[in-house]
Structures are given as C-alpha cells and as structure tokens.
C-alpha atoms as a PDB file:
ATOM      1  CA  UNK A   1    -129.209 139.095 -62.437  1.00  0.00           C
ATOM      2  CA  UNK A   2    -132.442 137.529 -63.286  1.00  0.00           C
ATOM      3  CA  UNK A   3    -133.179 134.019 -62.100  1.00  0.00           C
ATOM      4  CA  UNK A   4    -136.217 131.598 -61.594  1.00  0.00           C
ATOM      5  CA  UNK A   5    -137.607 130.709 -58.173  1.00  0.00           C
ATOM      6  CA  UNK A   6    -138.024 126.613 -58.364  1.00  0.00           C
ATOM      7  CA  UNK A   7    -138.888 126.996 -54.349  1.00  0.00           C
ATOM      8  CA  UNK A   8    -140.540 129.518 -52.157  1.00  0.00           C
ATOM      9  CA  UNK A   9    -137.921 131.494 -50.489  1.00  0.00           C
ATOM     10  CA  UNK A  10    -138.654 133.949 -47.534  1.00  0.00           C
ATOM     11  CA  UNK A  11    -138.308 137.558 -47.759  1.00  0.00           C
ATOM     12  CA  UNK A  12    -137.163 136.925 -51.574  1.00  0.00           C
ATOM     13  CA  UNK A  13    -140.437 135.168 -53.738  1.00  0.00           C
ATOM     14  CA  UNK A  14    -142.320 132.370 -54.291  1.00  0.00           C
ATOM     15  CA  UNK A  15    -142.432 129.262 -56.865  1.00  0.00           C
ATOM     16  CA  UNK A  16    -141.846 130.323 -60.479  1.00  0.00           C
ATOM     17  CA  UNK A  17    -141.717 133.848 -60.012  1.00  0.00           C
ATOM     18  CA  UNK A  18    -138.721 135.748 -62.363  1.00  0.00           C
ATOM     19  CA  UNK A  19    -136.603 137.610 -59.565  1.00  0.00           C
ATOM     20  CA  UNK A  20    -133.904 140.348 -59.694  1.00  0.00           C
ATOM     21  CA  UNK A  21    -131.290 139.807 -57.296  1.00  0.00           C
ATOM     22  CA  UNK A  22    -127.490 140.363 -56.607  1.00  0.00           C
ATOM     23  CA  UNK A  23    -125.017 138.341 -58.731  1.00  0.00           C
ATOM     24  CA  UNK A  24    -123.191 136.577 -56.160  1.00  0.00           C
ATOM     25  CA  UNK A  25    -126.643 135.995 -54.133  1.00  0.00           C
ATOM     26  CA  UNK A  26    -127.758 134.020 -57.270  1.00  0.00           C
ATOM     27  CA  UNK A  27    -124.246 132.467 -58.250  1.00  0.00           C
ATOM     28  CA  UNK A  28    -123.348 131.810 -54.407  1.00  0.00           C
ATOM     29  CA  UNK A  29    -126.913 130.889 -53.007  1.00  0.00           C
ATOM     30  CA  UNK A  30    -130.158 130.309 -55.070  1.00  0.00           C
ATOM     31  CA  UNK A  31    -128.366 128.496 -57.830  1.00  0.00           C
ATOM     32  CA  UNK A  32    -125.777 126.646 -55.774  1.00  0.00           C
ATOM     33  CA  UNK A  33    -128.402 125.638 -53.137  1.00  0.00           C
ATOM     34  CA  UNK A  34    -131.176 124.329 -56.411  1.00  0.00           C
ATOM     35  CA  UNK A  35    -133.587 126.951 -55.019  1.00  0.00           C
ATOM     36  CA  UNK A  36    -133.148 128.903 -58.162  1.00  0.00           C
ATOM     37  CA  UNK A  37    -132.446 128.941 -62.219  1.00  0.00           C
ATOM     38  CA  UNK A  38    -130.862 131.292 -64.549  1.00  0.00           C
ATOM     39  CA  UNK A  39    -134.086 133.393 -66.338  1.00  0.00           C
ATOM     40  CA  UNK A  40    -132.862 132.027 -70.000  1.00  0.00           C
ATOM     41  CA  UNK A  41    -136.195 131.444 -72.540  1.00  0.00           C
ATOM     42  CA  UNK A  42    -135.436 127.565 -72.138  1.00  0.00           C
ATOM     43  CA  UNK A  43    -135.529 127.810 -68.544  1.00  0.00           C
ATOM     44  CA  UNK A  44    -138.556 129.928 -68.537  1.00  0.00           C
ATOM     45  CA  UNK A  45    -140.243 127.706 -70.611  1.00  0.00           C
ATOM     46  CA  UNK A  46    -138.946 124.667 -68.242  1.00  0.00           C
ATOM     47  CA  UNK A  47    -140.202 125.591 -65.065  1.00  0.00           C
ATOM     48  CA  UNK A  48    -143.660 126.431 -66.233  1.00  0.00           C
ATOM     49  CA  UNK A  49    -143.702 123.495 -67.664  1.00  0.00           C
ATOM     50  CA  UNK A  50    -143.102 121.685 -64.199  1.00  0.00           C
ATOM     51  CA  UNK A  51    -144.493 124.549 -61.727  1.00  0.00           C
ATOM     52  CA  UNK A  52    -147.596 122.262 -60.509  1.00  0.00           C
ATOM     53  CA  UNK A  53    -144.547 119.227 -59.443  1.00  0.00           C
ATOM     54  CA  UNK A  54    -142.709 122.146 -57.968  1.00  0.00           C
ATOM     55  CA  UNK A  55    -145.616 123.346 -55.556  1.00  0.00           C
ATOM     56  CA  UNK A  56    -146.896 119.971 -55.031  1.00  0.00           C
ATOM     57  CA  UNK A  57    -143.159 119.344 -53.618  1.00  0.00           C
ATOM     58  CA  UNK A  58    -143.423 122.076 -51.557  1.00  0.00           C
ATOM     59  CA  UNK A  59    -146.782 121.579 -50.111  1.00  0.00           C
ATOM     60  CA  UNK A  60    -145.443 117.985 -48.901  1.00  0.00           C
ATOM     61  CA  UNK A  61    -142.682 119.443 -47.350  1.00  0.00           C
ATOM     62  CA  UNK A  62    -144.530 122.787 -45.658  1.00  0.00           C
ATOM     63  CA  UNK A  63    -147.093 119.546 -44.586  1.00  0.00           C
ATOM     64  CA  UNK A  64    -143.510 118.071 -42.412  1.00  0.00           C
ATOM     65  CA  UNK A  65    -142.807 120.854 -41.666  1.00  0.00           C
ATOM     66  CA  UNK A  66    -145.904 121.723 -39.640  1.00  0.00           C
ATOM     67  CA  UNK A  67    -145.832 118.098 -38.270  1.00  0.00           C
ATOM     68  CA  UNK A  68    -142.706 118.841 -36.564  1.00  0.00           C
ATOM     69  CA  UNK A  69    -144.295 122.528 -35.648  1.00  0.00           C
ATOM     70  CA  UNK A  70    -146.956 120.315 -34.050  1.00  0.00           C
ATOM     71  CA  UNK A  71    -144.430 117.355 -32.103  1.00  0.00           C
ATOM     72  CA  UNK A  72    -142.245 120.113 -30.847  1.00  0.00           C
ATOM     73  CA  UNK A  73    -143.679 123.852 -30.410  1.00  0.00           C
ATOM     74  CA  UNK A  74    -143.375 125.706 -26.971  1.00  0.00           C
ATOM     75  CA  UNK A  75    -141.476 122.209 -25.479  1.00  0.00           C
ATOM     76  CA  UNK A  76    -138.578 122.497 -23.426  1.00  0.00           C
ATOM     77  CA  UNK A  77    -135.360 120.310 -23.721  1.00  0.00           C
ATOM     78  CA  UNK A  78    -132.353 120.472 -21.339  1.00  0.00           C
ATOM     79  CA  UNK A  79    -128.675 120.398 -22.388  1.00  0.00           C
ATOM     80  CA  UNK A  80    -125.824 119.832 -19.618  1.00  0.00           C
ATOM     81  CA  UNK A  81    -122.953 121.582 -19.922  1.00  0.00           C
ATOM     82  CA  UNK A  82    -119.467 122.311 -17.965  1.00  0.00           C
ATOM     83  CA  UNK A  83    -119.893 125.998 -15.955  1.00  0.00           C
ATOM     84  CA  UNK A  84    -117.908 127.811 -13.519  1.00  0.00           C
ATOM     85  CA  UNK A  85    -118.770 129.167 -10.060  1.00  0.00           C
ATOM     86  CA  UNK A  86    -120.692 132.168 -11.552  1.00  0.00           C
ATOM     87  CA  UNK A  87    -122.880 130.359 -14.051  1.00  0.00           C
ATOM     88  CA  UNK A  88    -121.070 130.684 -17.110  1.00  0.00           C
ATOM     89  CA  UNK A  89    -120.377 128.087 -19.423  1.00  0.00           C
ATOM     90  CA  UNK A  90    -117.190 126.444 -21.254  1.00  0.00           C
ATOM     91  CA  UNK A  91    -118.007 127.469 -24.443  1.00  0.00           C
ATOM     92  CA  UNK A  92    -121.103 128.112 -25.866  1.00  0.00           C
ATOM     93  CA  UNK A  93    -124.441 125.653 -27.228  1.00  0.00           C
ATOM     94  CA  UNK A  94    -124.605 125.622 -30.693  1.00  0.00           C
ATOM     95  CA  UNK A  95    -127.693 125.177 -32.911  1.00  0.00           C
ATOM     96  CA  UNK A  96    -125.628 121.653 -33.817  1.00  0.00           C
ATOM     97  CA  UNK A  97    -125.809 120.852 -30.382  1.00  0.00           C
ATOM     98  CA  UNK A  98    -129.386 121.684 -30.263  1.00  0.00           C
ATOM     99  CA  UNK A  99    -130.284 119.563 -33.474  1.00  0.00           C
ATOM    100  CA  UNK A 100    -128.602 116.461 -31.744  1.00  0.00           C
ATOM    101  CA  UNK A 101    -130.887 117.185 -28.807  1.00  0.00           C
ATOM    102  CA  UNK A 102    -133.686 117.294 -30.796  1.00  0.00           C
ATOM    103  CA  UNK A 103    -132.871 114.327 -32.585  1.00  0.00           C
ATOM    104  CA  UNK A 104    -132.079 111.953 -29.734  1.00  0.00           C
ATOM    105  CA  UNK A 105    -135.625 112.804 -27.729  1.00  0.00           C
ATOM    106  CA  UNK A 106    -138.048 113.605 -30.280  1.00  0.00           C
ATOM    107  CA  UNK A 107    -136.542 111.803 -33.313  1.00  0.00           C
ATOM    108  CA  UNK A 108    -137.026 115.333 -35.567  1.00  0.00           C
ATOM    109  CA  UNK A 109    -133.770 115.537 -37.892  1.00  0.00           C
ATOM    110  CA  UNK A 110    -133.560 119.429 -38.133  1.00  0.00           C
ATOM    111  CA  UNK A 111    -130.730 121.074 -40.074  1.00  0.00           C
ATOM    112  CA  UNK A 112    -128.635 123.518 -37.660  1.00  0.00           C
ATOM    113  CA  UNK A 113    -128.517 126.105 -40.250  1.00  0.00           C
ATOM    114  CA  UNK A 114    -132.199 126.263 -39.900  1.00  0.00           C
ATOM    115  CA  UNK A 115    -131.921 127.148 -35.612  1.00  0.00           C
ATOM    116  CA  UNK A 116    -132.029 130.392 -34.585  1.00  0.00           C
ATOM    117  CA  UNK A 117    -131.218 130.998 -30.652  1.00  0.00           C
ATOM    118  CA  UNK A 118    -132.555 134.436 -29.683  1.00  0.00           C
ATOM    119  CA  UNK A 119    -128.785 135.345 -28.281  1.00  0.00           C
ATOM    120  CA  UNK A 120    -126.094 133.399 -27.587  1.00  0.00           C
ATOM    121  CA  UNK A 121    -126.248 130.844 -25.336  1.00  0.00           C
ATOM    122  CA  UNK A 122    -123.373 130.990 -22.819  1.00  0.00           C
ATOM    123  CA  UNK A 123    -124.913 130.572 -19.388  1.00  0.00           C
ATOM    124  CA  UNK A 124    -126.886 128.782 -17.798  1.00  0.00           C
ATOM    125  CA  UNK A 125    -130.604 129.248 -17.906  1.00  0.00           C
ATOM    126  CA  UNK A 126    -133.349 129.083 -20.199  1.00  0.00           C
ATOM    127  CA  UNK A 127    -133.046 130.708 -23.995  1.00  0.00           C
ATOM    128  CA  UNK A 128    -135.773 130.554 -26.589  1.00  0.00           C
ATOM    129  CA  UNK A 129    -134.544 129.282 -29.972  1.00  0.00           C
ATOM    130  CA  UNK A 130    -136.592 130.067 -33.033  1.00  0.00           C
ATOM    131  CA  UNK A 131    -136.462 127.016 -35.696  1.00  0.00           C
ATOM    132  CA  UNK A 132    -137.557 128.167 -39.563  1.00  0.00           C
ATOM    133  CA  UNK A 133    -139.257 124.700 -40.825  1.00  0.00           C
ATOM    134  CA  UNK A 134    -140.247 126.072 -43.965  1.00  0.00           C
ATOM    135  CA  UNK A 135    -140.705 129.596 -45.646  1.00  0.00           C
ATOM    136  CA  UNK A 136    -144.425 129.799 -43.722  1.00  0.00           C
ATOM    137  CA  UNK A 137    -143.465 127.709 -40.892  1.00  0.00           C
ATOM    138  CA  UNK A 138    -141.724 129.063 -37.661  1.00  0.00           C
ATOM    139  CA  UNK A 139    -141.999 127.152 -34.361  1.00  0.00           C
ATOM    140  CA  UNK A 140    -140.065 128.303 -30.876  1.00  0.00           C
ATOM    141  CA  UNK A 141    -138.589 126.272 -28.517  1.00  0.00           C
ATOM    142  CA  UNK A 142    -136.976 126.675 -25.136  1.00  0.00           C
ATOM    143  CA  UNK A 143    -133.470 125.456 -24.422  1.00  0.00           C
ATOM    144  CA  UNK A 144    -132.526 125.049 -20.673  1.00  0.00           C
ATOM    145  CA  UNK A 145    -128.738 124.974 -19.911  1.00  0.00           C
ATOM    146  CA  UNK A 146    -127.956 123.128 -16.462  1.00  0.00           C
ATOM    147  CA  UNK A 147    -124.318 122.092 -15.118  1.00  0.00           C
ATOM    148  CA  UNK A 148    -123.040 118.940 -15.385  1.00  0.00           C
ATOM    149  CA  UNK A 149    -121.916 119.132 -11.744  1.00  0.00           C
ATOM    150  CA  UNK A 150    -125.314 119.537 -10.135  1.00  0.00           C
ATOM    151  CA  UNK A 151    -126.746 116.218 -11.681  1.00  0.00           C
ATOM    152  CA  UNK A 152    -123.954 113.852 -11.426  1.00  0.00           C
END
C-alpha cells in the first residue's frame, strides 16, 4: 500500500516521501497514529502543498527533543522498590514507572512508549534505558533500583 510520510519516521522515510509498506502497518500505524496519508493524487498534491509547515513542525520538535537530550543524557535517577533476600524485585520497573520518575525530578513529560530499558529490569542494580526523543534523537540514561527496606 502506498502512503505519504507527513513526519519523519525511523528506519521507514522522511517528510513527504511516497512509501510502500504493509497494509495493516499503514491502516494500523502510520495512518491511525497521523504520521502518514493514503498516496491518492489529492493527497499528493496536499502535502506538497504544506511540506515546508510539515518540516518546520518537525524541526521545533527535533529542537525539544534535543533540549531534553541536553537536561537529561548520561544522568542517573533512583527508583525504590520492594525485593527479597536475594535481590530480586516484586515485579518489574516499567518504562511508565520510569516516565513518572522523570517527570517528578526533572519536569521532562516523556511518553513510555518512547523508553527503551536495555533488559528487563527485575533486580536491583543499575540498567541503562535508551529514550528515542525524536527520529535523530537518542539519549541514554541510567536507572538504579534500590530496596525500599534499606532506606526507610
């Protein structure tokens, strides 16, 4: 199915570009999420039409999204969690829980769907977690898991 990019999307193309992909990928994703149009003439003739709004829009928001690359790149945050005896922990930290933490001390709103841990974080210790800002715009961070116990 042939559809119009109206964002830049990684791994898949860039504003305004005519794309084949997989029906459902287009029905299910790209269309559903705005990030893409159905190729039809009046479409094509639409988005060239506003291309230069398009890439301004996306400029402004690769510009956040480096601010935030900037306010929170190779920090450190800690999250306190039930464990047992042997370090594990009662369930597991998930990239919601991370956003909240990022949220409450650096007051950067960051969808979850957007955090990437490197594994699952079930223990305690220290996990990197790779957040995608924007298409370009990858930062890391480092997510330390203490118990509850040993603070209170």
């Amino acid at each position: 199915m042939k559809v119009i990019l109206l964002e830049n999307v990684r791994k898949v193309g860039s504003i305004g570009e005519i794309i084949d992909v997989k029906r459902g990928f287009a029905r299910n994703y790209l269309i559903s999420k705005k990030k893409a149009l159905f190729a039809s003439k009046d479409n094509i003739k639409e988005v060239e039409k506003i291309k230069q709004d398009l890439s301004k829009k996306d400029q402004d928001r690769k510009k956040e999204a480096k601010l935030i690359h900037e306010k929170i790149k190779n920090k450190q945050y800690e999250i306190q969690k039930l464990s047992t005896e042997n370090k594990e922990l009662y369930g597991s930290v998930k990239p919601t829980e991370i956003s909240k933490v990022l949220e409450e001390i650096d007051q950067v709103q960051i969808n979850p769907s957007l955090i990437q841990p490197s594994k699952e974080i079930k223990s305690i210790g220290n996990f990197d977690v790779l957040i995608n800002l924007h298409p370009d715009v990858q930062t890391q961070i480092v997510i330390k898991t203490v118990s509850q116990e040993e603070t209170n």
